[in-house]
PDB file of N, CA and C in Angstrom:
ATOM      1  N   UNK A   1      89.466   2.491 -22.310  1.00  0.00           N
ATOM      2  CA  UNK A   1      88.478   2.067 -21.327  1.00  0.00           C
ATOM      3  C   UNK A   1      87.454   1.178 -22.010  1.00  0.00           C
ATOM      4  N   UNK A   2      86.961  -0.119 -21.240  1.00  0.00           N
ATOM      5  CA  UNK A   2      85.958  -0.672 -22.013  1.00  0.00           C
ATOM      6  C   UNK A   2      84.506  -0.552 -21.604  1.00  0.00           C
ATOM      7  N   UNK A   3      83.694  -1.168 -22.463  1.00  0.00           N
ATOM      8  CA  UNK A   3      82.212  -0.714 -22.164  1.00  0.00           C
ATOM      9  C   UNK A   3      81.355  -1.722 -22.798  1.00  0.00           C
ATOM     10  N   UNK A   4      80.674  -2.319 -21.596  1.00  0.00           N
ATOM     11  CA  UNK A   4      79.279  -3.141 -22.557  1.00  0.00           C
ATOM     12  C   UNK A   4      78.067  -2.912 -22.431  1.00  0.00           C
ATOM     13  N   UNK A   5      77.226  -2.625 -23.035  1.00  0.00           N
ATOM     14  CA  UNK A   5      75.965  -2.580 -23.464  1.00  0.00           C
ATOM     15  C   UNK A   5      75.451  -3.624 -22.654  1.00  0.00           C
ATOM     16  N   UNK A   6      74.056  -3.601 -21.879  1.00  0.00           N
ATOM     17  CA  UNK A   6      73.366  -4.573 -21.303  1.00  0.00           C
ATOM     18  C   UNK A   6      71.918  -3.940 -21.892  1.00  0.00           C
ATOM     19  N   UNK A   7      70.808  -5.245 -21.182  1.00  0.00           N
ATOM     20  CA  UNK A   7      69.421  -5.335 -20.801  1.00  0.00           C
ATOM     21  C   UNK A   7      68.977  -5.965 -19.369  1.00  0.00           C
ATOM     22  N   UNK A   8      68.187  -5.418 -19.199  1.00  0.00           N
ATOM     23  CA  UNK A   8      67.852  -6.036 -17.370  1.00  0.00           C
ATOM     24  C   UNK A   8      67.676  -7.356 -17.523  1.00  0.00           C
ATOM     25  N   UNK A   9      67.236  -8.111 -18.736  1.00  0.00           N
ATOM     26  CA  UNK A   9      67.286  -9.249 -18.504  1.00  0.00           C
ATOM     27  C   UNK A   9      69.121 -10.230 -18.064  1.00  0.00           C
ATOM     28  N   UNK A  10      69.768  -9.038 -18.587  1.00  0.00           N
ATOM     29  CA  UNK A  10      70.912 -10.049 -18.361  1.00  0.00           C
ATOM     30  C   UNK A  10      71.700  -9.606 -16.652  1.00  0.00           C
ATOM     31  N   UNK A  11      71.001  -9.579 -15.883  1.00  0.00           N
ATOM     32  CA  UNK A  11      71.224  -9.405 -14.748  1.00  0.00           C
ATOM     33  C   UNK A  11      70.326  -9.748 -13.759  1.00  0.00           C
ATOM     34  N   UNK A  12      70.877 -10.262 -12.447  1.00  0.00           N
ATOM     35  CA  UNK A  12      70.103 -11.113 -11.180  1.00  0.00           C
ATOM     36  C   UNK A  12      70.190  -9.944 -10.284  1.00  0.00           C
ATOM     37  N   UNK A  13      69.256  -9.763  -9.451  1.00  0.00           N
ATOM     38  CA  UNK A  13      68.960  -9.154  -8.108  1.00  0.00           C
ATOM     39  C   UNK A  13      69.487  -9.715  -6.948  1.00  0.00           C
ATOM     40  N   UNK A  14      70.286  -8.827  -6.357  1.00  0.00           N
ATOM     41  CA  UNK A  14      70.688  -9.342  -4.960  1.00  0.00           C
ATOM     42  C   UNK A  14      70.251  -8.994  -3.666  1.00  0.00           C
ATOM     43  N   UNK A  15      69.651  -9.259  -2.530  1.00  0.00           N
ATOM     44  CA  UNK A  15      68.855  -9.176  -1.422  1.00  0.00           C
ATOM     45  C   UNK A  15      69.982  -9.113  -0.654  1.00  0.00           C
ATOM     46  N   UNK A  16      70.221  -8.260  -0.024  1.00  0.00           N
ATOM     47  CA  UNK A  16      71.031  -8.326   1.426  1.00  0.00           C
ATOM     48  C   UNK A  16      70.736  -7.610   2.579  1.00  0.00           C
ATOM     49  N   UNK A  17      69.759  -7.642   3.566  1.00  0.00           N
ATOM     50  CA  UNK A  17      69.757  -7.228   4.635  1.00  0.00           C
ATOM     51  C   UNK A  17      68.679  -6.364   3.678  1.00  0.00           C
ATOM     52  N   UNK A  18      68.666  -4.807   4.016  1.00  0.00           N
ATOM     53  CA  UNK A  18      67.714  -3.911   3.627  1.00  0.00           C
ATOM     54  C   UNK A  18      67.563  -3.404   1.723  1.00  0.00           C
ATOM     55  N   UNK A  19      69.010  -3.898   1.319  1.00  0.00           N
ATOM     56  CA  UNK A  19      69.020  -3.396  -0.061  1.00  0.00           C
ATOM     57  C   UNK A  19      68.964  -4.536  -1.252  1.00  0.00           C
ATOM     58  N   UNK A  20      68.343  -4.259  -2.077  1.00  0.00           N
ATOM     59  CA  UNK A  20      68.053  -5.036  -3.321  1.00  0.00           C
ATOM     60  C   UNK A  20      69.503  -3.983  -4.113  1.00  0.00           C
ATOM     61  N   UNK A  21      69.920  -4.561  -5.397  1.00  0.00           N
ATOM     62  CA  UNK A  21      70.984  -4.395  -5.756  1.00  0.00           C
ATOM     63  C   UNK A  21      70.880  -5.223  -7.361  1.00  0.00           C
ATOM     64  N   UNK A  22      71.095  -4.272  -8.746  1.00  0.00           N
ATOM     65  CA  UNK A  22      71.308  -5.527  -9.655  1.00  0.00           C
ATOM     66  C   UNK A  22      72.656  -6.110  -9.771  1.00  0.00           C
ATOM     67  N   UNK A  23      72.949  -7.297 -10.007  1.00  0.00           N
ATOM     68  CA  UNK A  23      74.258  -8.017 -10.188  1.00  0.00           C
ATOM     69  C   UNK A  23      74.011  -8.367 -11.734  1.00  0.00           C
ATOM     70  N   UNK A  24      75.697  -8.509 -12.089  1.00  0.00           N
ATOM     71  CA  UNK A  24      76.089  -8.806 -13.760  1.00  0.00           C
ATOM     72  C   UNK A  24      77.152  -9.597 -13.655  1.00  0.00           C
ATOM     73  N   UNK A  25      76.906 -10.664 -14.383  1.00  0.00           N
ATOM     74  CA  UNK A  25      78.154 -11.829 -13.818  1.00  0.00           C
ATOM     75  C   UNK A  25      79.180 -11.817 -14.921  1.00  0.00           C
ATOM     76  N   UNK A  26      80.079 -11.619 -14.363  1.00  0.00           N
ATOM     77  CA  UNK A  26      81.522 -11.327 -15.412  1.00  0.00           C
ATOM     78  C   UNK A  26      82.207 -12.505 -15.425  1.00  0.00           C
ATOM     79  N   UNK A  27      81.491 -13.947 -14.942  1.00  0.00           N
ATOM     80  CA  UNK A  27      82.619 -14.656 -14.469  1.00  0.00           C
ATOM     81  C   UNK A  27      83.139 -15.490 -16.124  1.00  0.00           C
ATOM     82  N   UNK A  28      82.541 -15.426 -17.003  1.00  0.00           N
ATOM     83  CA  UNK A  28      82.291 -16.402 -18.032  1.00  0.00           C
ATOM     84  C   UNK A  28      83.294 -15.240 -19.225  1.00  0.00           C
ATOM     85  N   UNK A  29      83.314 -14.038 -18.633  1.00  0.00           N
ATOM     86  CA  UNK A  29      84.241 -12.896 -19.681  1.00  0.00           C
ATOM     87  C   UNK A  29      85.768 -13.139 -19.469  1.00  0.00           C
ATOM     88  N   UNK A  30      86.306 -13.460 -20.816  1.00  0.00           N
ATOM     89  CA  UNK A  30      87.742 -12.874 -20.759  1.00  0.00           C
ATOM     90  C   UNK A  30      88.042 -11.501 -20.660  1.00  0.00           C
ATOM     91  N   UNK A  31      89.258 -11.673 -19.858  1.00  0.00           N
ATOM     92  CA  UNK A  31      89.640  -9.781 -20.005  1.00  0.00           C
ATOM     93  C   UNK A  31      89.312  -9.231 -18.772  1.00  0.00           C
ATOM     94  N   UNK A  32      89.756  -8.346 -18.240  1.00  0.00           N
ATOM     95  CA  UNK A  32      89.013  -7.722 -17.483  1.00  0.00           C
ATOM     96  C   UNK A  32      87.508  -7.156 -17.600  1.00  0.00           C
ATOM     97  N   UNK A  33      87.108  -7.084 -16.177  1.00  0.00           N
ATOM     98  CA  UNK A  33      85.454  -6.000 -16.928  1.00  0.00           C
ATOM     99  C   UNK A  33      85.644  -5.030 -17.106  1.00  0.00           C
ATOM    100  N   UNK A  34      85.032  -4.742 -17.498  1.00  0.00           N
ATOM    101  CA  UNK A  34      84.551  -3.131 -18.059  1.00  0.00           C
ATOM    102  C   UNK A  34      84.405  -1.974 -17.388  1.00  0.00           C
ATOM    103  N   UNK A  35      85.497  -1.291 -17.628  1.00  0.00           N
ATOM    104  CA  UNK A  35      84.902  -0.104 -16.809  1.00  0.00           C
ATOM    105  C   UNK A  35      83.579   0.522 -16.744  1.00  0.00           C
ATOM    106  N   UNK A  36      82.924   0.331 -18.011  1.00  0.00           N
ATOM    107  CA  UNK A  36      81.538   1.162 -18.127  1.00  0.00           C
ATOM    108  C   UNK A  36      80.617   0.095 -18.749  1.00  0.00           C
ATOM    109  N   UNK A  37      79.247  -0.076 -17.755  1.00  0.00           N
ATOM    110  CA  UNK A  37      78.202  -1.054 -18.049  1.00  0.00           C
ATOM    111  C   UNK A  37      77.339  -0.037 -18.862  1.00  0.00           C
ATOM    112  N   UNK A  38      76.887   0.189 -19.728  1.00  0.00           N
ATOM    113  CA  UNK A  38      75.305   0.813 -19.495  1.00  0.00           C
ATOM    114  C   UNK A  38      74.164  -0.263 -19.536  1.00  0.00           C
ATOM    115  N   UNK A  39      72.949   0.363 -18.965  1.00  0.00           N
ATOM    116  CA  UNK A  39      72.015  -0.547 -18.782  1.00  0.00           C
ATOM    117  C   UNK A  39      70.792   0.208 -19.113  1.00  0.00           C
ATOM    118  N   UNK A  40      70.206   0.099 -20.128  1.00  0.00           N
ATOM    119  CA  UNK A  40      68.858   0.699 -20.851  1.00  0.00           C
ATOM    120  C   UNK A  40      69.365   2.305 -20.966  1.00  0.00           C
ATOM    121  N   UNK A  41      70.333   2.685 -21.642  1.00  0.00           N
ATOM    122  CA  UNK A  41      70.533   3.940 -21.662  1.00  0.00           C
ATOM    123  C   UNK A  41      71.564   4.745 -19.996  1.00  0.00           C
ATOM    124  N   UNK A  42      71.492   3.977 -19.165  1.00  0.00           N
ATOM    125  CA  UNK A  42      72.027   4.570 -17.998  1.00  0.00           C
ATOM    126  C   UNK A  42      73.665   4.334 -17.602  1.00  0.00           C
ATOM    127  N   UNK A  43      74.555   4.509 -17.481  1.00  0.00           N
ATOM    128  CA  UNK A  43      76.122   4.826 -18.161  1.00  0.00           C
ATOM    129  C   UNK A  43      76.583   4.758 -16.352  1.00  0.00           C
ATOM    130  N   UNK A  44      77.487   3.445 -15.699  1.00  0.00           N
ATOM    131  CA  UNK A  44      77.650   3.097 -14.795  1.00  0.00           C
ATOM    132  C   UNK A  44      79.025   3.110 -15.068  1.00  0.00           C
ATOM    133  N   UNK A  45      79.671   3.370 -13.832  1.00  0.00           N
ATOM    134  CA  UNK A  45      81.235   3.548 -13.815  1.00  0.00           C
ATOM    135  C   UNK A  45      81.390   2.772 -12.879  1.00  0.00           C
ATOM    136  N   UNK A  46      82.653   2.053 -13.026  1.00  0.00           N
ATOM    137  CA  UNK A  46      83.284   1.025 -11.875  1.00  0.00           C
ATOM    138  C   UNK A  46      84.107   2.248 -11.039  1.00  0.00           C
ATOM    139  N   UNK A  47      83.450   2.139  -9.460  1.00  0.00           N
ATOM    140  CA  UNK A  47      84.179   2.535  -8.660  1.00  0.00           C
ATOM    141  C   UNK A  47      85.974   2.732  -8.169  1.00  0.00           C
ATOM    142  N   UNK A  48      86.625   1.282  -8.846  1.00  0.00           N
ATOM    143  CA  UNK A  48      87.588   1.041  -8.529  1.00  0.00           C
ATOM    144  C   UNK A  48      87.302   0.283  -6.998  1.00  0.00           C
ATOM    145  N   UNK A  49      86.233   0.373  -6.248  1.00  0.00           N
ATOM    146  CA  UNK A  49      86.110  -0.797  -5.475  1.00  0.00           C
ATOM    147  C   UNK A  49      85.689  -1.603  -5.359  1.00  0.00           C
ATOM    148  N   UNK A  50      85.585  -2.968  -4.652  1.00  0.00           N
ATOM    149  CA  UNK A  50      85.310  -4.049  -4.487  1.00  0.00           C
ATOM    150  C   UNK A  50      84.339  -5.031  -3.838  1.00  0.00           C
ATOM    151  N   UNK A  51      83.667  -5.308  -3.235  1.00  0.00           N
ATOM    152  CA  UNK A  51      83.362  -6.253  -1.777  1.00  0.00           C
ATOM    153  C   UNK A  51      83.328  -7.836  -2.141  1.00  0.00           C
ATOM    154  N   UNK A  52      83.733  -8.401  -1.084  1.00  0.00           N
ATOM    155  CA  UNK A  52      84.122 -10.360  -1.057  1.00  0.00           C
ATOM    156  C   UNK A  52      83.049 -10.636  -1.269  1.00  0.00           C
ATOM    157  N   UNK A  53      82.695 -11.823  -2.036  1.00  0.00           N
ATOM    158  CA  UNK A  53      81.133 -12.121  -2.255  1.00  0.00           C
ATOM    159  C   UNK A  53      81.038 -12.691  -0.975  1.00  0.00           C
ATOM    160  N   UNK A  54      81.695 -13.706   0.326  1.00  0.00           N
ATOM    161  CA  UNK A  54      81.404 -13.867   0.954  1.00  0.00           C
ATOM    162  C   UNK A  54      81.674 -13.194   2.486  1.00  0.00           C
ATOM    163  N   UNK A  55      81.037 -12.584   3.012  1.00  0.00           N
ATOM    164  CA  UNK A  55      81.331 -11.466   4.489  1.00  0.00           C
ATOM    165  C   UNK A  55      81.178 -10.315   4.089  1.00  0.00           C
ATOM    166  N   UNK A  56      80.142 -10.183   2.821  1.00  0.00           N
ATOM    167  CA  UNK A  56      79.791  -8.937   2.728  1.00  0.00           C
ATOM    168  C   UNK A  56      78.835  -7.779   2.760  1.00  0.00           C
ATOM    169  N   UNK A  57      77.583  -8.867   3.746  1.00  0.00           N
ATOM    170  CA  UNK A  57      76.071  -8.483   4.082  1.00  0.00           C
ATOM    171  C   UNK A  57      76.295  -7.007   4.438  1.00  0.00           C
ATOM    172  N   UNK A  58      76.723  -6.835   5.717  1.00  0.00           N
ATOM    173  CA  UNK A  58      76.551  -5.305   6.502  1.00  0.00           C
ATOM    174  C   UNK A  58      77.203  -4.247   5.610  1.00  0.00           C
ATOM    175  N   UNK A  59      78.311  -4.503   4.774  1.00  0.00           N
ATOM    176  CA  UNK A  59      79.016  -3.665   4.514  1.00  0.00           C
ATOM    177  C   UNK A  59      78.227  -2.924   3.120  1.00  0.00           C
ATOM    178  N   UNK A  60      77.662  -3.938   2.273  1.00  0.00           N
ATOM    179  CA  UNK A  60      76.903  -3.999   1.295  1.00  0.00           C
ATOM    180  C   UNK A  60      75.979  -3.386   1.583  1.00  0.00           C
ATOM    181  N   UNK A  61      74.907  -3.911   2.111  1.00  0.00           N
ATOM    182  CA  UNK A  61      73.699  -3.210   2.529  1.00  0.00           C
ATOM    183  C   UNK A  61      74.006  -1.449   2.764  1.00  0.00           C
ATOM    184  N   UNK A  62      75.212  -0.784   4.071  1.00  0.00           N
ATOM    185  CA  UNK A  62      75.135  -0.028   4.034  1.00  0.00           C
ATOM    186  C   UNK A  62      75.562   0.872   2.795  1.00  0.00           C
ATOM    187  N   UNK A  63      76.395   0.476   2.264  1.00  0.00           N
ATOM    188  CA  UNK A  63      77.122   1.159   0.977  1.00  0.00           C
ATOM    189  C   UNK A  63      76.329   1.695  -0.135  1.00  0.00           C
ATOM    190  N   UNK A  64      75.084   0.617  -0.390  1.00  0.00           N
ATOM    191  CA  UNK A  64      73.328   0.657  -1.500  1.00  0.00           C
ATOM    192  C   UNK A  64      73.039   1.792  -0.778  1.00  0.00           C
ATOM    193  N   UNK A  65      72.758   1.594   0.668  1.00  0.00           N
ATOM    194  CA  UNK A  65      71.849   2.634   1.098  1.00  0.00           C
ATOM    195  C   UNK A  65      72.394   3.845   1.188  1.00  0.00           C
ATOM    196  N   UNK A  66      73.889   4.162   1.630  1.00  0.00           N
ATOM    197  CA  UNK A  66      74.638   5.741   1.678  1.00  0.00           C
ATOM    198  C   UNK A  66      74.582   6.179   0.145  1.00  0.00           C
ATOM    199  N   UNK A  67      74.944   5.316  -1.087  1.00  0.00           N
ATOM    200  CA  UNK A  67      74.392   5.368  -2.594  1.00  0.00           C
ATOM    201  C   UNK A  67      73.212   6.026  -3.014  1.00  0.00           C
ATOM    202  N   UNK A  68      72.213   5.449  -2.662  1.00  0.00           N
ATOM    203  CA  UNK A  68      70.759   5.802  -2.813  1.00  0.00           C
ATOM    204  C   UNK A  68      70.543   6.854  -2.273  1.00  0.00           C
ATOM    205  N   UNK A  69      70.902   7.224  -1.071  1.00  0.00           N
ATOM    206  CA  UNK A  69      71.130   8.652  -0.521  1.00  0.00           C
ATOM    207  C   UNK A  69      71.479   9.951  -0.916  1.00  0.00           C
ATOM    208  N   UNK A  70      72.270   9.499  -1.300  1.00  0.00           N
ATOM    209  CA  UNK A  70      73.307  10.568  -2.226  1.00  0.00           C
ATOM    210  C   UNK A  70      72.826  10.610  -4.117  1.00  0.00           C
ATOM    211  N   UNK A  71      71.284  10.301  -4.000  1.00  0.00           N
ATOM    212  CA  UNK A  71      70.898  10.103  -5.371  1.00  0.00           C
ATOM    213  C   UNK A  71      71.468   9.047  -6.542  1.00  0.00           C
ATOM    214  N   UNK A  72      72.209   8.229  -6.276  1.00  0.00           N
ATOM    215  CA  UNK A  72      72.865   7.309  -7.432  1.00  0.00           C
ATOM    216  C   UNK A  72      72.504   6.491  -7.082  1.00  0.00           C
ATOM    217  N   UNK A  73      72.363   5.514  -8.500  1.00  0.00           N
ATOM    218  CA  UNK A  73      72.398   4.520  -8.460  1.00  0.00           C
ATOM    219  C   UNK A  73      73.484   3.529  -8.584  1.00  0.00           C
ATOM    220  N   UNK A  74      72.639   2.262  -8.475  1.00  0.00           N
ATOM    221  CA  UNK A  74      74.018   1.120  -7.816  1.00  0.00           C
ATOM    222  C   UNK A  74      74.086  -0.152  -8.430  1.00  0.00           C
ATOM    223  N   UNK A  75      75.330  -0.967  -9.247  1.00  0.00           N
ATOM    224  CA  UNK A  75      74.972  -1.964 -10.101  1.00  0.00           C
ATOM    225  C   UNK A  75      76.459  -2.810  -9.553  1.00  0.00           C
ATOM    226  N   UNK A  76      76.431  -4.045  -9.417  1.00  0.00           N
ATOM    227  CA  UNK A  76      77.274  -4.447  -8.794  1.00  0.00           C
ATOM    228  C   UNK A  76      77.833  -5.678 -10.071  1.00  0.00           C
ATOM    229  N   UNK A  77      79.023  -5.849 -10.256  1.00  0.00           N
ATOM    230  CA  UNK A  77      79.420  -6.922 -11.322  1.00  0.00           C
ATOM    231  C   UNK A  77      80.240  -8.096 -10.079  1.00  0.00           C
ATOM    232  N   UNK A  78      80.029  -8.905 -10.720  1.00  0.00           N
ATOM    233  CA  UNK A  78      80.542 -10.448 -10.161  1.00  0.00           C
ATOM    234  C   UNK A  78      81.352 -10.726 -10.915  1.00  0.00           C
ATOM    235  N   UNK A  79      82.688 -11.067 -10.448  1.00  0.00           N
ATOM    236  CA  UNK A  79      83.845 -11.691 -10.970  1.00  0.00           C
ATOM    237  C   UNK A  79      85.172 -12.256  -9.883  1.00  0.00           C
ATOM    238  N   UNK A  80      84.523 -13.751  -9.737  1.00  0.00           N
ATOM    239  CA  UNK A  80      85.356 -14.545  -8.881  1.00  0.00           C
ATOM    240  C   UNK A  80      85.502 -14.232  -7.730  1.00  0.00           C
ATOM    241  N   UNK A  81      85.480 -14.014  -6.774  1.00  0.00           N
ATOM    242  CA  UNK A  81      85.303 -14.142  -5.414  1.00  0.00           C
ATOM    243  C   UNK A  81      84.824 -12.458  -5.420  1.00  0.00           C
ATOM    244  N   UNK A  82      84.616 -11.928  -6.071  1.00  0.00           N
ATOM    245  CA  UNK A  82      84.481 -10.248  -5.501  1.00  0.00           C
ATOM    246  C   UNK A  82      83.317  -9.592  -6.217  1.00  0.00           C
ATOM    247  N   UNK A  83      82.338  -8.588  -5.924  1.00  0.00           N
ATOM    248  CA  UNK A  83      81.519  -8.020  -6.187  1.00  0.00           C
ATOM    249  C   UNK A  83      82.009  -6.359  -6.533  1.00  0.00           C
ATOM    250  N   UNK A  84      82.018  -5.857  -7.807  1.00  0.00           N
ATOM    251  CA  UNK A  84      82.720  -4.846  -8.494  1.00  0.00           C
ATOM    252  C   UNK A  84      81.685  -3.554  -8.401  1.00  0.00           C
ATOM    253  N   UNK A  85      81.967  -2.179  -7.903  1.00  0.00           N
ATOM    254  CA  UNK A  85      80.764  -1.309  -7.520  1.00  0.00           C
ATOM    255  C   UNK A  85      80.836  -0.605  -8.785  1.00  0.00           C
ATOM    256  N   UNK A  86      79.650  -0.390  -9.126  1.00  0.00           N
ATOM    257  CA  UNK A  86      79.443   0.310 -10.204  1.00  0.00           C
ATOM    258  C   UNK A  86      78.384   1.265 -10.013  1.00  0.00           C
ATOM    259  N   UNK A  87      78.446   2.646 -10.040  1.00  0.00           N
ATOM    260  CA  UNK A  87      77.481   3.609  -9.630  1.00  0.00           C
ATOM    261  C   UNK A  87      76.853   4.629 -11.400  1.00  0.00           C
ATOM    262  N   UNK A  88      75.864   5.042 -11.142  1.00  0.00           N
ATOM    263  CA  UNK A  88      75.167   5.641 -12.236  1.00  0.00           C
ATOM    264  C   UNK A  88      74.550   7.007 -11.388  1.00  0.00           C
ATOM    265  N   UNK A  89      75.047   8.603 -11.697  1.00  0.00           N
ATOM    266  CA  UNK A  89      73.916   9.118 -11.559  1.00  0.00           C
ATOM    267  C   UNK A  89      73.501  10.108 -12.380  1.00  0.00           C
ATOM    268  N   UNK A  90      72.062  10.028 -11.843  1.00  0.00           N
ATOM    269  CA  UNK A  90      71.052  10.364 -12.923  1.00  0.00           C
ATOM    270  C   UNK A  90      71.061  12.284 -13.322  1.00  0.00           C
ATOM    271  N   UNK A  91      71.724  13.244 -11.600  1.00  0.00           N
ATOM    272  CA  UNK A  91      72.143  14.346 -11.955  1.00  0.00           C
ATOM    273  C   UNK A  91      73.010  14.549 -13.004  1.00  0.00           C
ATOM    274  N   UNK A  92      74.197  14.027 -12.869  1.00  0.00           N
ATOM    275  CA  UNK A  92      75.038  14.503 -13.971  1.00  0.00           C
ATOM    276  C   UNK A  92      74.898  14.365 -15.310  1.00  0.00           C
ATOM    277  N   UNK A  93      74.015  13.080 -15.601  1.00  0.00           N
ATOM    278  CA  UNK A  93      73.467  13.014 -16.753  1.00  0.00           C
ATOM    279  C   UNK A  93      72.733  13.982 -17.028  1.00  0.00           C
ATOM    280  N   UNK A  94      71.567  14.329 -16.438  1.00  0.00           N
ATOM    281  CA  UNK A  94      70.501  15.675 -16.880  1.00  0.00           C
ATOM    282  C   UNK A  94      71.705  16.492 -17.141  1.00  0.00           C
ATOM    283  N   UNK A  95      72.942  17.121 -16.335  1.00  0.00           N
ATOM    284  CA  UNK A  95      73.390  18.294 -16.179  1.00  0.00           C
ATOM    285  C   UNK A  95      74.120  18.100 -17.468  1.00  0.00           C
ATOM    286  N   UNK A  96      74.697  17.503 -18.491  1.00  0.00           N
ATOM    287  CA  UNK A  96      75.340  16.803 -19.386  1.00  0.00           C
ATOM    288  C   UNK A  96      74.382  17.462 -20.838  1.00  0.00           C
ATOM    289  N   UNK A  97      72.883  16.637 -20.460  1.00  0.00           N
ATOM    290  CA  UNK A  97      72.230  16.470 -21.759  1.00  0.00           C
ATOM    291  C   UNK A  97      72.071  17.904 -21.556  1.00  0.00           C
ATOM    292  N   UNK A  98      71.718  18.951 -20.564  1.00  0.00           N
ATOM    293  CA  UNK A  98      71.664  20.338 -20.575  1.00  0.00           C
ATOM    294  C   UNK A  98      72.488  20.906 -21.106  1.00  0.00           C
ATOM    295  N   UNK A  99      73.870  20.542 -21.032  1.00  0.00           N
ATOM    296  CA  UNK A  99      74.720  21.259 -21.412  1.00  0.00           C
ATOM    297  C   UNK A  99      74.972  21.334 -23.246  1.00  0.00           C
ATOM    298  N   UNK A 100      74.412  19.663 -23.410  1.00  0.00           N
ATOM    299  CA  UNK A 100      74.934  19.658 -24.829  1.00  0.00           C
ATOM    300  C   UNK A 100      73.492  20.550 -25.550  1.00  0.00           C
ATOM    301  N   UNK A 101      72.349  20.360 -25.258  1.00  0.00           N
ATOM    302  CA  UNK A 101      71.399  21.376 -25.718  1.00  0.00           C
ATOM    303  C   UNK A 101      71.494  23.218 -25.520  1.00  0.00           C
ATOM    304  N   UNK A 102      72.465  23.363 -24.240  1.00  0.00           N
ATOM    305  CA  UNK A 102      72.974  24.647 -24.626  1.00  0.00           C
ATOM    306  C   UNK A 102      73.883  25.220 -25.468  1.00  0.00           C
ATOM    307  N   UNK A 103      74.730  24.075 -25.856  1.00  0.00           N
ATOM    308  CA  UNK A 103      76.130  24.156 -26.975  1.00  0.00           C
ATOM    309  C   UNK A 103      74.884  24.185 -28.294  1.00  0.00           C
ATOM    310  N   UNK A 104      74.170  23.767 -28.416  1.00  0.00           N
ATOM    311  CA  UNK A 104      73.507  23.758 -30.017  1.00  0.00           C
ATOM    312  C   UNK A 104      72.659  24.945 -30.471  1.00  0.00           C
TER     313      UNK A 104
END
């Protein structure tokens, strides 16, 4: 599985309808992307789904917001006509770092 390291600077904000969203543009990478972004410490997994960069206002918007709902967060990668979902959440991490401080 692959994995790259980011900073917020290397990512654009996307506005659609009610949800802001960060984007990471893969278009300039050989290879496939990455299954796993992190971004300042926070460890994002590619969904395995997709959305068209173009006809994808309503569907987008709702998808951030059922996301955000459900406590996760939401990072979207760009690569050639498609927008790649990438979710982070912040429970399983706590439940994780708990666990490894109970193993010690």
């Amino acid at each position: 599985m692959s994995e790259v390291e980011i900073g917020f600077d290397d990512l654009t904000v996307l506005s659609e309808g009610e949800a802001d969203v960060f984007v990471l543009n893969f278009n300039g990478d050989e290879g496939p992307p990455p299954y796993y972004v992190t971004v300042n410490g926070r460890r994002f997994s590619f969904t395995g789904e997709t959305f068209l960069i173009f006809g994808h206002s309503a569907s987008l918007s709702s998808w951030v917001r059922e996301q955000e709902a459900e406590g996760l967060l939401v990072l979207l990668g760009e690569r050639d006509d498609r927008y790649l979902r990438y979710v982070h959440d912040p429970a399983a991490e706590l439940e994780e770092a708990e666990e490894a401080a109970a193993a010690s």
